[in-house]
N, C-alpha and C. Protein backbone atom coordinates (compact mmCIF):
# COMPACT_ATOMS: atom_id res chain seq x y z
N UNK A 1 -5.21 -0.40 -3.26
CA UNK A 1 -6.43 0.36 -3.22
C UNK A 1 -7.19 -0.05 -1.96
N UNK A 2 -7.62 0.80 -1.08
CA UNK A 2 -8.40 0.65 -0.22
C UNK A 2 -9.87 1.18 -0.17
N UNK A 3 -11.11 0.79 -0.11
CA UNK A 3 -12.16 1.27 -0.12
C UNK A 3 -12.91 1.59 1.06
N UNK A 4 -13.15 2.76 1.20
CA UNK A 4 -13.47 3.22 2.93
C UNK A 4 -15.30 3.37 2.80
N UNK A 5 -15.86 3.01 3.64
CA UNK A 5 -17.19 3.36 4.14
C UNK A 5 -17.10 3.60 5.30
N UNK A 6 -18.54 4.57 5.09
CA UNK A 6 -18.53 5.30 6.39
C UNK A 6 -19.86 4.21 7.59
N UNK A 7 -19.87 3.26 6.97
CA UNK A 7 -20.99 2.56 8.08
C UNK A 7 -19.83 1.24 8.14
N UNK A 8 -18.72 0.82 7.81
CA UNK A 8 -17.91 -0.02 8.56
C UNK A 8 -16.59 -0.14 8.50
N UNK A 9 -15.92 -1.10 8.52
CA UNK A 9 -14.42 -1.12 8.78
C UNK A 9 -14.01 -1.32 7.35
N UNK A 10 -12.35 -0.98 6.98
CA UNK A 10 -11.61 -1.24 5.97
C UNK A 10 -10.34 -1.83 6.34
N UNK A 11 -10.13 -2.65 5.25
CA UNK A 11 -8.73 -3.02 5.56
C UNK A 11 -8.03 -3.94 4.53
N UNK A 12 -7.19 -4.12 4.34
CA UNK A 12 -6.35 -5.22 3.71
C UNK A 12 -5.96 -6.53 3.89
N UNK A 13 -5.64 -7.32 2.99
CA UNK A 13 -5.21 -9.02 3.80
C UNK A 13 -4.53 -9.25 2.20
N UNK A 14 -3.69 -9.78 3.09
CA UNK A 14 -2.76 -10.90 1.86
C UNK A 14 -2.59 -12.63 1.90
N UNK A 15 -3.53 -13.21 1.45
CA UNK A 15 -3.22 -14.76 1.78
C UNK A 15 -2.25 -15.78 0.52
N UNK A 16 -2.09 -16.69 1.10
CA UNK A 16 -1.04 -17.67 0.67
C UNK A 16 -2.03 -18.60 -0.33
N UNK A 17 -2.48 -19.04 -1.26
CA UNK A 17 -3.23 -20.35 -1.59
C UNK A 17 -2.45 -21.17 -2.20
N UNK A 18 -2.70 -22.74 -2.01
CA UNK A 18 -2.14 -23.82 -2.72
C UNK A 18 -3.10 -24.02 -3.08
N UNK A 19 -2.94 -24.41 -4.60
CA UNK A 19 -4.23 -25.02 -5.59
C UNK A 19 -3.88 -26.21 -5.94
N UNK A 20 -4.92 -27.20 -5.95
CA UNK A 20 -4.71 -28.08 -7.06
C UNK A 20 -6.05 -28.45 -7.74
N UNK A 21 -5.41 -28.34 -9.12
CA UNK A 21 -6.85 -28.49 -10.40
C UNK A 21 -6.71 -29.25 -11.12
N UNK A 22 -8.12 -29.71 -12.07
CA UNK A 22 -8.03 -30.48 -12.99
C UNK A 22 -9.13 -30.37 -13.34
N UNK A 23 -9.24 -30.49 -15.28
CA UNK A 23 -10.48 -30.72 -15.80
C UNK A 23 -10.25 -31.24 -17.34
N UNK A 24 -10.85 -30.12 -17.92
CA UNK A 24 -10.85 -30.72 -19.68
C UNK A 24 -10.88 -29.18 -20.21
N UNK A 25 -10.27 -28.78 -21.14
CA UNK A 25 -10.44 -27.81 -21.98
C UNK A 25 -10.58 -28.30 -23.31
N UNK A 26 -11.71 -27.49 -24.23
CA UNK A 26 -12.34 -27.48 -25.38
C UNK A 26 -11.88 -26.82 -26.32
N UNK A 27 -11.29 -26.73 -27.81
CA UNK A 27 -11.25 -25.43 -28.38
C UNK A 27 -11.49 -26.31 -29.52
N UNK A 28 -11.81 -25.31 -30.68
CA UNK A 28 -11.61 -26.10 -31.95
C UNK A 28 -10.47 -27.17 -32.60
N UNK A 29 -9.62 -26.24 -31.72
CA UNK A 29 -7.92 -27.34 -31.73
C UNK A 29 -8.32 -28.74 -31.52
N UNK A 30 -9.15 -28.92 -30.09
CA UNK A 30 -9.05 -30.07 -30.02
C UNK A 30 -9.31 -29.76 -28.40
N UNK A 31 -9.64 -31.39 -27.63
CA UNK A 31 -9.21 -31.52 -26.46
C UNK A 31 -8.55 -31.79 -25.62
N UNK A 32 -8.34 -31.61 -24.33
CA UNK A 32 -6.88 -31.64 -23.88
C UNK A 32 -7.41 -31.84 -22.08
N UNK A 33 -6.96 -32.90 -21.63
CA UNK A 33 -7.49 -33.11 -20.17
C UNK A 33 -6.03 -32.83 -19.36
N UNK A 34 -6.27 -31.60 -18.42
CA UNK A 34 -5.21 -31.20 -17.41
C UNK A 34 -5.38 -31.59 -16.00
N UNK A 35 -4.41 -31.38 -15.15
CA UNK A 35 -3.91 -31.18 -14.05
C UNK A 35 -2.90 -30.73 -13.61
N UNK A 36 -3.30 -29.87 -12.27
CA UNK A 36 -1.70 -29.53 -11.95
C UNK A 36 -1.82 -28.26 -10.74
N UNK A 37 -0.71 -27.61 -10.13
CA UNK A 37 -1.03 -27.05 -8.75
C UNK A 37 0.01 -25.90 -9.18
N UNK A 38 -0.69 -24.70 -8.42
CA UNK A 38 -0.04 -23.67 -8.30
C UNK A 38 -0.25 -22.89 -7.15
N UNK A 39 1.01 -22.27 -6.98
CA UNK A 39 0.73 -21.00 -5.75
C UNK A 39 0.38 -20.17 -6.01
N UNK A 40 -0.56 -19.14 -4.96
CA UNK A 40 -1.06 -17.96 -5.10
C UNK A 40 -0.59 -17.16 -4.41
N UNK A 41 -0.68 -15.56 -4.91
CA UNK A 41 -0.81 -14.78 -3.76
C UNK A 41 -1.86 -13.87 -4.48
N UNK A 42 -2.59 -13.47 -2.78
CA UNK A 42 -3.98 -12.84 -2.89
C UNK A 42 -3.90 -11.91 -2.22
N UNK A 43 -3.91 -10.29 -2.74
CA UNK A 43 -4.10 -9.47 -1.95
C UNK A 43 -5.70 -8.57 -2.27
N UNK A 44 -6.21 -8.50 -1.23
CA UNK A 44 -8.04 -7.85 -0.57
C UNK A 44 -7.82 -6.71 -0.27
N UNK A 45 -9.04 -5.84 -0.74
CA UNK A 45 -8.99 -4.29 -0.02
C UNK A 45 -10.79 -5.14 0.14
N UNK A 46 -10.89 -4.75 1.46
CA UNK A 46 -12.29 -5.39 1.86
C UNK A 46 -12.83 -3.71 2.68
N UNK A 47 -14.49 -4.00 3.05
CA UNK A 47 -15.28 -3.25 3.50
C UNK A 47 -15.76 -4.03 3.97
N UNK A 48 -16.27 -3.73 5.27
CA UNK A 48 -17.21 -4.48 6.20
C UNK A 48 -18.09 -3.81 6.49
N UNK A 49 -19.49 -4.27 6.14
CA UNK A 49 -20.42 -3.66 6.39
C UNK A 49 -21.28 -4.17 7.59
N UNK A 50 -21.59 -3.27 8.54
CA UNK A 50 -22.61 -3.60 9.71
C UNK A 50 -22.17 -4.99 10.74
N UNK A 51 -20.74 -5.22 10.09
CA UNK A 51 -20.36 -6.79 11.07
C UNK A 51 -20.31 -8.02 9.86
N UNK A 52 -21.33 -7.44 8.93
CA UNK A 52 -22.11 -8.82 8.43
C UNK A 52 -21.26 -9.12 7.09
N UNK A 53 -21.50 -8.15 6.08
CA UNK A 53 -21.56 -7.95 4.78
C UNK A 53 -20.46 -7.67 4.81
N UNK A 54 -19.40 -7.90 3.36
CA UNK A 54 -17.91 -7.97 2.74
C UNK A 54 -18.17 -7.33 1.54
N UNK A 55 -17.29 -6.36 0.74
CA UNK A 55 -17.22 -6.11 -0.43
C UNK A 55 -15.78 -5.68 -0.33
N UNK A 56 -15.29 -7.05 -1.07
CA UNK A 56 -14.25 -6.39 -1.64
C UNK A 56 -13.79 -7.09 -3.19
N UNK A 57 -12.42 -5.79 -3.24
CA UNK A 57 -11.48 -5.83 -4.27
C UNK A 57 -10.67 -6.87 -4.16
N UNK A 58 -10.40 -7.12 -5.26
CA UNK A 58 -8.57 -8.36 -4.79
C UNK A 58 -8.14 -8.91 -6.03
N UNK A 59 -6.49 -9.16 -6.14
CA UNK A 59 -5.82 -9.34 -7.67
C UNK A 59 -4.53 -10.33 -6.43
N UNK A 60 -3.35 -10.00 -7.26
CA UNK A 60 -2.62 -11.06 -7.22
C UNK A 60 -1.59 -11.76 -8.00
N UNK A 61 -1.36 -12.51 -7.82
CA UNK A 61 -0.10 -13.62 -8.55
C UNK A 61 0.26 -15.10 -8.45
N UNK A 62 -0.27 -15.58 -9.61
CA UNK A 62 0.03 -17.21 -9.59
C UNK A 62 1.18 -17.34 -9.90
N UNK A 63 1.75 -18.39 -9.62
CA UNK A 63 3.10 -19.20 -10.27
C UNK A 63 2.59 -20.71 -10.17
N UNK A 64 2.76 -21.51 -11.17
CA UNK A 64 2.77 -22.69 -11.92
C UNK A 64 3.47 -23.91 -11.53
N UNK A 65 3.54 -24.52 -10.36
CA UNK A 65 4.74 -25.69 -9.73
C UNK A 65 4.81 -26.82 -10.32
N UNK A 66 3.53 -27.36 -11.01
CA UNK A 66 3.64 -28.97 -12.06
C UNK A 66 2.27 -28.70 -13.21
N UNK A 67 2.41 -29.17 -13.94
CA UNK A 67 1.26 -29.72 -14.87
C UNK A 67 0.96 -30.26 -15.92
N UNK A 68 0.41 -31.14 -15.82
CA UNK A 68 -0.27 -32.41 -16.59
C UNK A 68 -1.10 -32.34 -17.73
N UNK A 69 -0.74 -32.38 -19.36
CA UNK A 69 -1.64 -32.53 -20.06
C UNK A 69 -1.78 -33.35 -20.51
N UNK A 70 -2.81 -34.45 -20.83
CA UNK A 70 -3.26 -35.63 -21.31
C UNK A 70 -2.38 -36.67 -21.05
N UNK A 71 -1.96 -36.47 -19.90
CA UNK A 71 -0.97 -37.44 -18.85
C UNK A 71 0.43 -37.49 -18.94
N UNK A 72 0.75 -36.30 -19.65
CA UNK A 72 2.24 -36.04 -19.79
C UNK A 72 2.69 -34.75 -19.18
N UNK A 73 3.80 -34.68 -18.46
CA UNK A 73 4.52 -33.93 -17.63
C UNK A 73 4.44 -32.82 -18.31
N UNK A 74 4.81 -31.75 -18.21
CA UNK A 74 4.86 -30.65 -18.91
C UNK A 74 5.71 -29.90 -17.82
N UNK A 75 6.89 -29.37 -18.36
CA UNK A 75 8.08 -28.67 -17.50
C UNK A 75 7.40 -26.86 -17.30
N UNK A 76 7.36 -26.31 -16.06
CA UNK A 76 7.01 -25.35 -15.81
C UNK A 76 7.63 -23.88 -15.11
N UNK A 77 9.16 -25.03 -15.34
CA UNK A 77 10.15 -23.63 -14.46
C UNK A 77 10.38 -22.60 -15.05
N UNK A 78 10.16 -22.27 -16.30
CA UNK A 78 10.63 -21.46 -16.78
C UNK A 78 8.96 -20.29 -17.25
N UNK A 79 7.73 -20.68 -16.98
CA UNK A 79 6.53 -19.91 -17.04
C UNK A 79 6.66 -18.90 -16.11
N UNK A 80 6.52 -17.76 -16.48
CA UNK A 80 6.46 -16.97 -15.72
C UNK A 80 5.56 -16.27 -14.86
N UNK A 81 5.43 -15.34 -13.64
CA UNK A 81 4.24 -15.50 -12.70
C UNK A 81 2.95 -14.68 -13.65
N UNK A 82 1.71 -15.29 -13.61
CA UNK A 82 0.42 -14.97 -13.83
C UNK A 82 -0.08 -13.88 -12.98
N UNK A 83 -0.67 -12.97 -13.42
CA UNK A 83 -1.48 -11.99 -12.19
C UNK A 83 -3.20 -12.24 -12.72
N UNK A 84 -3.76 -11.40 -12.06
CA UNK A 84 -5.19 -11.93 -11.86
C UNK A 84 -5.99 -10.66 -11.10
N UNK A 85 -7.07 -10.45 -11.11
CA UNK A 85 -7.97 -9.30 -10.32
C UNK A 85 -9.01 -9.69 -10.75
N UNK A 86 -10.04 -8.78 -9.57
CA UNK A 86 -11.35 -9.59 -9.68
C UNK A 86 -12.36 -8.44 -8.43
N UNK A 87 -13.35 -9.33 -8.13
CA UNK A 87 -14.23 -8.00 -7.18
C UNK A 87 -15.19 -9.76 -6.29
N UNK A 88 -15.12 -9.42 -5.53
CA UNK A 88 -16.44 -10.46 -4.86
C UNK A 88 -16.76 -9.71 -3.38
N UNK A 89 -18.02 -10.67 -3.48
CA UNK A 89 -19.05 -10.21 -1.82
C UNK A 89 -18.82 -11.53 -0.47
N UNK A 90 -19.36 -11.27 0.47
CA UNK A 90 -19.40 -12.16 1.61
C UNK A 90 -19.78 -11.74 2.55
N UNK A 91 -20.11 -12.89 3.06
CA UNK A 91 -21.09 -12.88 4.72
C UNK A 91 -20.40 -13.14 5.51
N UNK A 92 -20.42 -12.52 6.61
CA UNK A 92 -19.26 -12.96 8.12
C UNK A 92 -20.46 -13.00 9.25
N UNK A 93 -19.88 -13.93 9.67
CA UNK A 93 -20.98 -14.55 10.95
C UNK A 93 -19.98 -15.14 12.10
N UNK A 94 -20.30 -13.88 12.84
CA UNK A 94 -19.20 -13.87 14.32
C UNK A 94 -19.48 -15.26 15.06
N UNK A 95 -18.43 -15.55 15.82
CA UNK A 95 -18.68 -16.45 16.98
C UNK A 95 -18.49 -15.84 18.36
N UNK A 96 -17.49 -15.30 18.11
CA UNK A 96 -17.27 -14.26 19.64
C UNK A 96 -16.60 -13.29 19.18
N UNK A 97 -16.13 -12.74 20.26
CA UNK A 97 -15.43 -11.13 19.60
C UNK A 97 -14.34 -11.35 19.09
N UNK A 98 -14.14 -11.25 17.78
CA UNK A 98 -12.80 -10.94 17.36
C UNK A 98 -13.06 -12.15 16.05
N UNK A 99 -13.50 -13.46 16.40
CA UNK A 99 -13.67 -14.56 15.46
C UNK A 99 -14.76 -14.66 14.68
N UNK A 100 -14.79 -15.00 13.45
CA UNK A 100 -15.91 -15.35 12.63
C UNK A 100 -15.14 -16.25 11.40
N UNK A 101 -16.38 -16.58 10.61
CA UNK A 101 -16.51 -17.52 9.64
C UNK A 101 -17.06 -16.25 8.44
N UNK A 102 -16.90 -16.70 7.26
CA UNK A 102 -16.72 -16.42 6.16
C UNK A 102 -17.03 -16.54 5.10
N UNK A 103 -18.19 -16.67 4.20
CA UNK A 103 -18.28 -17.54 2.96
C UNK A 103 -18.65 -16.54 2.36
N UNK A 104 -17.43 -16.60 0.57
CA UNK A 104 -17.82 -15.38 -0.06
C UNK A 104 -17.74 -15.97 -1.63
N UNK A 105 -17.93 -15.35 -2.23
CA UNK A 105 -17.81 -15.67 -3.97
C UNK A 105 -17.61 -14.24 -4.73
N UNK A 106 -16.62 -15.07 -5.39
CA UNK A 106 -15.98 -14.19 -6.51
C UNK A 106 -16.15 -14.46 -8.00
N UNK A 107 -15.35 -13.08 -8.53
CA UNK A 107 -15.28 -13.19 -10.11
C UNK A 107 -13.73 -12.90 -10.55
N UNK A 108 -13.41 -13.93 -10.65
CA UNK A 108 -11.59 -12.95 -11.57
C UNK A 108 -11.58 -13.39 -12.65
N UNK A 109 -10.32 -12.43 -13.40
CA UNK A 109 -10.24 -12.82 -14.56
C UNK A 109 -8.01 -13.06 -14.39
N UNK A 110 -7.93 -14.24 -14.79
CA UNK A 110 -6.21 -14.15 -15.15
C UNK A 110 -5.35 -14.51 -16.13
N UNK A 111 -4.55 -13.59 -15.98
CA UNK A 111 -3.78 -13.39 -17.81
C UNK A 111 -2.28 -13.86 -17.34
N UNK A 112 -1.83 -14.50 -18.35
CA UNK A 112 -0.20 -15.14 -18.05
C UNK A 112 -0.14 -14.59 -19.81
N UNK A 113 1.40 -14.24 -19.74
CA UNK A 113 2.08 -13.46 -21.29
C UNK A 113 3.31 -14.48 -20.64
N UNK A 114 3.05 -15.43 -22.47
CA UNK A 114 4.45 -16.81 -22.61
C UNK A 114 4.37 -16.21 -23.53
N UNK A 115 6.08 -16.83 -23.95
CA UNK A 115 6.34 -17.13 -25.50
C UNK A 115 5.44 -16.37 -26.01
N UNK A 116 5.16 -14.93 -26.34
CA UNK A 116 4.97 -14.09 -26.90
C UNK A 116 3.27 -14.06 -26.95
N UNK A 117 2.60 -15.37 -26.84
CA UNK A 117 0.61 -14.65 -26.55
C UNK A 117 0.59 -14.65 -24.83
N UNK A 118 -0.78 -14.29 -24.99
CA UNK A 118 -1.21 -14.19 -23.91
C UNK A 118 -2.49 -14.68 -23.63
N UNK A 119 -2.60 -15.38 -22.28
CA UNK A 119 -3.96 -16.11 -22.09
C UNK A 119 -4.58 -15.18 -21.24
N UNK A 120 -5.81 -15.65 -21.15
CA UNK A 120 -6.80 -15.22 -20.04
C UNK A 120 -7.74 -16.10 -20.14
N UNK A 121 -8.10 -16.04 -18.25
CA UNK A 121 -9.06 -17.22 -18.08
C UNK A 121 -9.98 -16.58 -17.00
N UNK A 122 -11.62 -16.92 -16.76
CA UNK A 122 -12.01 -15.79 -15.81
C UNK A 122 -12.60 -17.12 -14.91
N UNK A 123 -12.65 -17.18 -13.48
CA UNK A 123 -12.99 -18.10 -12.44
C UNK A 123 -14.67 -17.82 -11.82
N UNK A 124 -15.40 -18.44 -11.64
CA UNK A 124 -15.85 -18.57 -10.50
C UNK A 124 -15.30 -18.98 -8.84
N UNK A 125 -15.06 -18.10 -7.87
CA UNK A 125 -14.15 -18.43 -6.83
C UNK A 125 -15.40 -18.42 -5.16
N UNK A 126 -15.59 -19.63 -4.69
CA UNK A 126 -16.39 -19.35 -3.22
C UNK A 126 -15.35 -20.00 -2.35
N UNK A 127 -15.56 -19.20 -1.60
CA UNK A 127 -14.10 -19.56 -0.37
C UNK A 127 -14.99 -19.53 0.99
N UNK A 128 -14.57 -20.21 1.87
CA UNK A 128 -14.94 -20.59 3.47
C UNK A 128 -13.75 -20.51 3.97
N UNK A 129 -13.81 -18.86 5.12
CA UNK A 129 -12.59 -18.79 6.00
C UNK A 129 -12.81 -18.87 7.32
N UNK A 130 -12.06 -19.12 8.14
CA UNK A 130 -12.18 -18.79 9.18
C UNK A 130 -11.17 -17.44 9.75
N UNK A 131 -11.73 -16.27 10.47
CA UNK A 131 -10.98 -15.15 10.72
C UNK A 131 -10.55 -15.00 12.39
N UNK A 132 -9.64 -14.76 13.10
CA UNK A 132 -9.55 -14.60 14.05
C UNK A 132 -8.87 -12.81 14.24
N UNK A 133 -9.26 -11.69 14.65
CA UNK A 133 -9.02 -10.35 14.96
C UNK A 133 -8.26 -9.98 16.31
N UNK A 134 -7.77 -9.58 16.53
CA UNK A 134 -6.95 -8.95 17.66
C UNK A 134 -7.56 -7.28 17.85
N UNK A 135 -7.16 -7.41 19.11
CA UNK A 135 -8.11 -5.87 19.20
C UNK A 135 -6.91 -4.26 18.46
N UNK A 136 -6.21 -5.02 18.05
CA UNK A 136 -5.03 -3.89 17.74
C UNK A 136 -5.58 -3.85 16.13
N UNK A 137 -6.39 -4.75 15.53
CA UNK A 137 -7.16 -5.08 14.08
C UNK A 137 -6.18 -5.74 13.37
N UNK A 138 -5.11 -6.82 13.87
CA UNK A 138 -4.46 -7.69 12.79
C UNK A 138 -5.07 -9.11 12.46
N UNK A 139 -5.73 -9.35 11.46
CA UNK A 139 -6.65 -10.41 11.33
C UNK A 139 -5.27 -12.03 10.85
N UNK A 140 -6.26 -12.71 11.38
CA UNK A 140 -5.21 -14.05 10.52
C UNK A 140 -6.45 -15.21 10.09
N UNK A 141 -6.32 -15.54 8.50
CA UNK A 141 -7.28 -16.38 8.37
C UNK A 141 -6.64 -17.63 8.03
N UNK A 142 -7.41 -18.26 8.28
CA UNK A 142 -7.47 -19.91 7.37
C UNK A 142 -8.44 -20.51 6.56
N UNK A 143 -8.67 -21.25 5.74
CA UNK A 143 -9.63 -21.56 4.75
C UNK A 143 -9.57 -22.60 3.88
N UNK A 144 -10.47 -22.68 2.66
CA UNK A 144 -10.73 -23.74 1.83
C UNK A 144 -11.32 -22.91 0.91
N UNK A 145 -11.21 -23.01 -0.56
CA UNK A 145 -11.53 -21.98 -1.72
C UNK A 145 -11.70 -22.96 -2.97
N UNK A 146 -12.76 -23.07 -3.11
CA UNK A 146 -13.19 -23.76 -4.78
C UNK A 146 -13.21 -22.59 -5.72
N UNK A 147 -12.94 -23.29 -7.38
CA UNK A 147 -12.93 -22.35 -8.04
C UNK A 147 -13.10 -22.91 -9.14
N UNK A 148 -13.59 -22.22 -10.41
CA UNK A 148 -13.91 -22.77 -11.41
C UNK A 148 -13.80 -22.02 -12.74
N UNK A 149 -13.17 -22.53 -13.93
CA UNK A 149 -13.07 -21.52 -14.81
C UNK A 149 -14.11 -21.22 -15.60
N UNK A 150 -14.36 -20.37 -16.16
CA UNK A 150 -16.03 -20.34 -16.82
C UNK A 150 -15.37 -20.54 -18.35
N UNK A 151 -14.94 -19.46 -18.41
CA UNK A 151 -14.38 -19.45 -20.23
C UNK A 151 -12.79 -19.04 -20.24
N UNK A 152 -11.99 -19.08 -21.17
CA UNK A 152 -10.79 -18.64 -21.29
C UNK A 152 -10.73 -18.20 -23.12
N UNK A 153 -9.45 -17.75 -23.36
CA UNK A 153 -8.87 -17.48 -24.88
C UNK A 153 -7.51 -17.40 -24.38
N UNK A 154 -7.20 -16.83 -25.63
CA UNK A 154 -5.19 -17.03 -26.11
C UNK A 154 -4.91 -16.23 -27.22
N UNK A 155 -4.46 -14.88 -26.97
CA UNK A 155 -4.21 -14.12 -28.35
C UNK A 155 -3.00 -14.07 -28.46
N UNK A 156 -2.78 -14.43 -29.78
CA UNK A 156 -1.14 -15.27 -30.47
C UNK A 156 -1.44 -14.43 -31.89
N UNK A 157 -0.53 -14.06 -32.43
CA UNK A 157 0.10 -13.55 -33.59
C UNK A 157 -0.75 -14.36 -35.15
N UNK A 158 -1.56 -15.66 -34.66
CA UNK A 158 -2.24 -16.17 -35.96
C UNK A 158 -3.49 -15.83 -35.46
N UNK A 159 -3.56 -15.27 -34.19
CA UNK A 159 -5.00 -14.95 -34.02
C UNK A 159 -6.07 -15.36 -32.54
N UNK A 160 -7.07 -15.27 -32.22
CA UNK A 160 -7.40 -15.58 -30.80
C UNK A 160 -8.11 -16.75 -31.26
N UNK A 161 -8.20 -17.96 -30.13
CA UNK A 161 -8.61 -18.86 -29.83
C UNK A 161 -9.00 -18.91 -28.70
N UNK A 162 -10.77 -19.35 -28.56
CA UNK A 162 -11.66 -19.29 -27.13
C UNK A 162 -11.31 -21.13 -26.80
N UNK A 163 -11.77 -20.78 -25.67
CA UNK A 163 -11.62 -22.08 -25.09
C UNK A 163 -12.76 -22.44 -23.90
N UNK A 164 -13.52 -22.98 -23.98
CA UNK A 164 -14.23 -23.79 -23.05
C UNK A 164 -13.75 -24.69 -21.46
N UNK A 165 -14.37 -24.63 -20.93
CA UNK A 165 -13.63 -25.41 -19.56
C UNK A 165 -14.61 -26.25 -18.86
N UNK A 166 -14.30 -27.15 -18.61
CA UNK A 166 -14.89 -28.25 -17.37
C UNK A 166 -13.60 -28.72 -16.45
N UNK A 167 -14.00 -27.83 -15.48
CA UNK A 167 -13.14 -28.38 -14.29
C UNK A 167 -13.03 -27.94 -13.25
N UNK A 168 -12.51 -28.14 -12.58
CA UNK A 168 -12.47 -27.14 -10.94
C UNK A 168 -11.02 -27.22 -10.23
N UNK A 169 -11.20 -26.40 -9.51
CA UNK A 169 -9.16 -26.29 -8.50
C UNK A 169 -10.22 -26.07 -6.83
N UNK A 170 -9.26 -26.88 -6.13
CA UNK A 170 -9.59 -26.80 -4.46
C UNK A 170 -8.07 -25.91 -4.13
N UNK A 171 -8.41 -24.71 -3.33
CA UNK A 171 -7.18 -24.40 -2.48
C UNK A 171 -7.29 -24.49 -0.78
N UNK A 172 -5.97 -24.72 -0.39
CA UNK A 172 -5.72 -23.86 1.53
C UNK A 172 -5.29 -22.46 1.22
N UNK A 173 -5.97 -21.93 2.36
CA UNK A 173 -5.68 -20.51 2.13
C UNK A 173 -4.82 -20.18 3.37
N UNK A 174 -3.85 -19.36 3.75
CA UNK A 174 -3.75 -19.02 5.25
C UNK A 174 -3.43 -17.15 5.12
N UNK A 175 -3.59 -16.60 5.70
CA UNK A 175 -3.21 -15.63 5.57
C UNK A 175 -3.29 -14.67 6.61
N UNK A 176 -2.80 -12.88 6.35
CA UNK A 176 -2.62 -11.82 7.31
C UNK A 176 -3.13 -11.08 7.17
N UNK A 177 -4.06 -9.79 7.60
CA UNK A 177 -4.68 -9.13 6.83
C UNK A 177 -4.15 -8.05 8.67
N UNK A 178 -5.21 -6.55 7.78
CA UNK A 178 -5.51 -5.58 9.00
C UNK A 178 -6.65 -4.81 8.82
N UNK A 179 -7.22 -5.07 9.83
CA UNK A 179 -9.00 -4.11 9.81
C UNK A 179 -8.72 -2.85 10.43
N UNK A 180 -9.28 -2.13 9.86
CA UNK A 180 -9.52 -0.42 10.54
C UNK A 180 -10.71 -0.18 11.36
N UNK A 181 -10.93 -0.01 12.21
CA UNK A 181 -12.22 0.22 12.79
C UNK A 181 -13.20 1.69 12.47
């Protein structure tokens, strides 16, 4: 999906993120202190407004490489990839032509279907990129992206279970994108 305005540019980007997180999840079950890192992929339908202002779209796909519950390994090759979508804003503040900086915040929500339930978990996401543009409009960024889960659940066959979160994930971002002028 691409979203066009008529007062700035549109375009797409797909970036790479490595995460790594850790916190505590809550449920009536009980508690359970995690860690552990996954890859992303992030694809943006962005709008640029006036130079300054960002609105965009963006979803995606996690996959799961290690993780840790209450200090025990937990095998992950066989989880299958997570997707995710979401909507956030941002400020771009040029340095010279073609380069700027970046700081934006998001909202997603992401669902992984195991062994027959399915989770969902929704983030707080603020990311700091740096963008470099070519005059042909192929952008390449780099970055740093905090994120945080607000709430999650799990609907399973005996029924849904909410879940609470304290914790946070740091990612690198690198990525490709293309602006329309």
């Amino acid at each position: 999906m691409i979203l066009f305005s008529a007062f700035g540019g549109s375009g797409l980007a797909v970036e790479t993120l490595y995460r790594s997180k850790r916190g505590t999840v809550r449920s009536y079950l009980g508690t359970s202190d995690y860690q552990g890192t996954e890859l992303e992929l992030l694809l943006t339908s962005r709008t640029v407004v006036d130079d300054l202002y960002v609105f965009n779209f963006f979803g995606g796909f996690t996959k799961a490489l290690s993780y840790t519950s209450n200090g025990s390994d937990i095998d992950v090759s066989s989880v299958p990839l997570g997707w995710f979508y979401g909507a956030g804003n941002a400020i771009q503040v040029p340095f010279t032509d073609g380069s700027a900086a970046e700081v934006s915040v998001g909202y997603d929500s992401a669902y992984l279907q195991y062994n027959g339930d399915e989770s969902r978990v929704d983030h707080l996401r603020i990311g700091l990129r740096f963008i470099q543009t070519s005059f042909d409009g192929l952008q390449f960024s780099l970055g740093l992206e905090y994120s945080k889960p607000l709430w999650g659940r799990v609907s399973a066959d005996t029924g849904i279970v909410k879940y609470r979160y304290t914790g946070s994930a740091f990612a690198v971002l690198v990525g490709i994108g293309y602006q329309s002028w």
